[in-house]
Protein backbone atom coordinates (compact mmCIF):
# COMPACT_ATOMS: atom_id res chain seq x y z
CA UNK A 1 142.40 44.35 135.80
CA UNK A 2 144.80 46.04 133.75
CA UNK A 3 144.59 49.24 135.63
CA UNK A 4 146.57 51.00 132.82
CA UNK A 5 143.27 50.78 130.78
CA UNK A 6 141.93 53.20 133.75
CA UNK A 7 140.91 56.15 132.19
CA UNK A 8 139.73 59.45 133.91
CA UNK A 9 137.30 61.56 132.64
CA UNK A 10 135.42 64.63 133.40
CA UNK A 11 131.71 64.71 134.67
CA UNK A 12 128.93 63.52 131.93
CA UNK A 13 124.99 63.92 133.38
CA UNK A 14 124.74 60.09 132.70
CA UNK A 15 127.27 59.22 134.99
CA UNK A 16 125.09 61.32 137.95
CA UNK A 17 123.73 58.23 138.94
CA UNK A 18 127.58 56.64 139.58
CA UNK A 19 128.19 59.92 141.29
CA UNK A 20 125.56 59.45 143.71
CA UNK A 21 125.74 55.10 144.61
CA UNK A 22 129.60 55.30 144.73
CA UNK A 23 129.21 58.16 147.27
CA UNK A 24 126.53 56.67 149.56
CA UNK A 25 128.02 53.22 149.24
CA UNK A 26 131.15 54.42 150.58
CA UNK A 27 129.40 56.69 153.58
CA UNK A 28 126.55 53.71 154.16
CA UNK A 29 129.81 51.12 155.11
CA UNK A 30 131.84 53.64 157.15
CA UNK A 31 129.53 56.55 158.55
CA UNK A 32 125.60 57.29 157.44
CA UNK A 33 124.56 59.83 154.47
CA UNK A 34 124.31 62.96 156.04
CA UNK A 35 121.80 66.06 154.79
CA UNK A 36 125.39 67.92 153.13
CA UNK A 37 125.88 64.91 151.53
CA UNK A 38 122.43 63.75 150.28
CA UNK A 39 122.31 67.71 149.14
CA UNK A 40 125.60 67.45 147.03
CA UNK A 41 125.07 63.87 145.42
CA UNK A 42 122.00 64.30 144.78
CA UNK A 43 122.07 67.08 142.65
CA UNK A 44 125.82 67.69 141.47
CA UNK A 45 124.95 70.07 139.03
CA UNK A 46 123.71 72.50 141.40
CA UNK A 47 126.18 72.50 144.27
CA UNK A 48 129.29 71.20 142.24
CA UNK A 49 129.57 72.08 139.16
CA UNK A 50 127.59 75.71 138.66
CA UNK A 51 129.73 77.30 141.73
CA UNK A 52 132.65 76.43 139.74
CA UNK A 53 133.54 72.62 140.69
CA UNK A 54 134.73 70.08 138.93
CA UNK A 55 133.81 66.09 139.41
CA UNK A 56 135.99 63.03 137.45
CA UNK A 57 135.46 59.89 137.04
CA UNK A 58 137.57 56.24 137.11
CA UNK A 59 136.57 54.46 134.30
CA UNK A 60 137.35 51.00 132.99
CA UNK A 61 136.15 49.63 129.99
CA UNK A 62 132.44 50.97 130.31
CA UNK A 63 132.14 50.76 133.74
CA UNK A 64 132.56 53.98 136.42
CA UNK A 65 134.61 52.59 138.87
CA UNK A 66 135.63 55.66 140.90
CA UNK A 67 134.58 59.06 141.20
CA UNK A 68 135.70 62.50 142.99
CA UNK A 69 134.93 66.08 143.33
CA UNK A 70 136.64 68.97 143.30
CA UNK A 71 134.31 71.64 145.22
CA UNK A 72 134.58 75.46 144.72
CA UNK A 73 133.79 76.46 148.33
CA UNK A 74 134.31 80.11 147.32
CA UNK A 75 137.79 80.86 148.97
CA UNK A 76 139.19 77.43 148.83
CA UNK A 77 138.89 74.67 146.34
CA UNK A 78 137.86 71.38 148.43
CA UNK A 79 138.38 67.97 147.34
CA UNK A 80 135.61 65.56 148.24
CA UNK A 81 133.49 62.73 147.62
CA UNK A 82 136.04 60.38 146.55
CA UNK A 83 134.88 56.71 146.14
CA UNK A 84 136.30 53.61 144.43
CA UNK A 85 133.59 50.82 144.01
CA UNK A 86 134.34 47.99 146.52
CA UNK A 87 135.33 45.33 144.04
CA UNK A 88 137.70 47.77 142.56
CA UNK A 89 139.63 48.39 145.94
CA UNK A 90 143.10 48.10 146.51
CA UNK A 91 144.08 48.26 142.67
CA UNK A 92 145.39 52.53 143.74
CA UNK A 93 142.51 54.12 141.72
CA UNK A 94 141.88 56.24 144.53
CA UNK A 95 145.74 57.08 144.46
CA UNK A 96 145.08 57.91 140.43
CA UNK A 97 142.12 60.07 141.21
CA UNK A 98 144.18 62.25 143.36
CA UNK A 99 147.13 62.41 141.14
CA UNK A 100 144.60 63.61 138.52
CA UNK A 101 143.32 66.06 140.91
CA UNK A 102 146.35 67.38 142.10
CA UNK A 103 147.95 67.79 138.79
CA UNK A 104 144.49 69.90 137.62
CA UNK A 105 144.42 71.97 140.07
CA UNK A 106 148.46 73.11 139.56
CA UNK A 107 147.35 73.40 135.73
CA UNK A 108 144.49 75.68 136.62
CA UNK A 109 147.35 77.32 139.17
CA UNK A 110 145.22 77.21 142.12
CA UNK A 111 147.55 77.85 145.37
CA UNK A 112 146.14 74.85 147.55
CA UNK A 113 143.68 72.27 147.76
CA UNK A 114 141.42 71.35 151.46
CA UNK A 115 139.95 67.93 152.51
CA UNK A 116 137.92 67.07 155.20
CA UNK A 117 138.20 63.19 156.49
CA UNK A 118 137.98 61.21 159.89
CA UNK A 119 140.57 59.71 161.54
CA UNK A 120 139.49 56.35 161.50
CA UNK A 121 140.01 56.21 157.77
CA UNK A 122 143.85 55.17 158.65
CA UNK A 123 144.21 53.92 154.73
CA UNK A 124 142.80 57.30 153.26
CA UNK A 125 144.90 59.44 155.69
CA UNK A 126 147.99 57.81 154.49
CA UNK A 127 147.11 58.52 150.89
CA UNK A 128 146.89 61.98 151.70
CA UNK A 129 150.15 62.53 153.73
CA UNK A 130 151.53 60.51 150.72
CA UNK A 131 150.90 62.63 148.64
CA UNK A 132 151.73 65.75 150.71
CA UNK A 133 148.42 66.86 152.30
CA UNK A 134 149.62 68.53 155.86
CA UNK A 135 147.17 68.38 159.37
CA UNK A 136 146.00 71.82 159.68
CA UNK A 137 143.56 72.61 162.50
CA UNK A 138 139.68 72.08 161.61
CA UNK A 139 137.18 74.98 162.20
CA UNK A 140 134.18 75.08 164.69
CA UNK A 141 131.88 74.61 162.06
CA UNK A 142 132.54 71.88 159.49
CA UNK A 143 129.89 70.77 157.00
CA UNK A 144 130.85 67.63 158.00
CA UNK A 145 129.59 66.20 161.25
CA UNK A 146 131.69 63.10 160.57
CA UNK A 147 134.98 65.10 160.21
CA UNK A 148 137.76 65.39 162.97
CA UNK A 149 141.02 65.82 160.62
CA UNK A 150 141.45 69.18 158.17
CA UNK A 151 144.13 68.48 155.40
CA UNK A 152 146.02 71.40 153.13
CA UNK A 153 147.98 70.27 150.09
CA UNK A 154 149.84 73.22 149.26
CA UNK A 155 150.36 73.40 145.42
């Protein structure tokens, strides 16, 4: 793969369905789909993009080959739902994703952005201190029952 033929682009309804098998691909091999989850991917219009979210896409050639989200959780901006289809693993789309994310949310001049993750996903928690997310402490009530780490990129 010549991942500089990776493009990223912004959500399209047609893509909903990548959206969703991505997602519950990824949670199906390390966790189970929980109702947050089957809520969000199931409709993403609805619960990302009308409160103000964004979702992208990993594209290459005419296949959707990673996705992630961008979700306006009304005084933070979260980023979530990040998956890279397993026989596209390893090539750093995830790490492009991010990138992407990171430098759209200093365009739009947001202050921060907040992930959720667990801390068996030793790979994905070294992407994130990579790229400068911090450990900050995780509230009581997470809409995550799978999460145990809190991460703060400050922008």
């Amino acid at each position: 793969m010549e991942i500089e033929k990776l493009e990223i682009i912004a959500y399209q309804p047609e893509f909903a369905k990548d959206f969703y098998s991505l997602n519950v691909a990824w949670l199906e091999k390390y966790f189970y789909v929980e109702p947050y989850d089957e809520k969000v991917l199931s409709n993403p219009q609805e619960y990302v993009l009308d409160p103000g979210g964004y979702i992208f896409f990993a594209k290459y050639n005419d296949e959707i080959v990673g996705v992630i989200a961008l979700i306006n959780q009304t005084t933070y901006f979260e980023l979530s739902k990040m998956a890279v289809s397993p026989k596209y693993q390893g090539l750093k789309i995830g790490l492009k994703l991010m990138n992407f994310c990171v430098e759209f949310a200093k365009n739009k001049k947001w202050k921060s952005i907040t992930l959720y993750s667990h801390r068996g996903l030793v790979p994905a928690i070294n992407l994130y201190k990579k790229i400068g997310f911090k450990e900050v402490d995780v509230e009581k009530e997470v809409h995550y029952k799978r999460a145990n780490i809190k991460m703060l990129l400050v922008l």
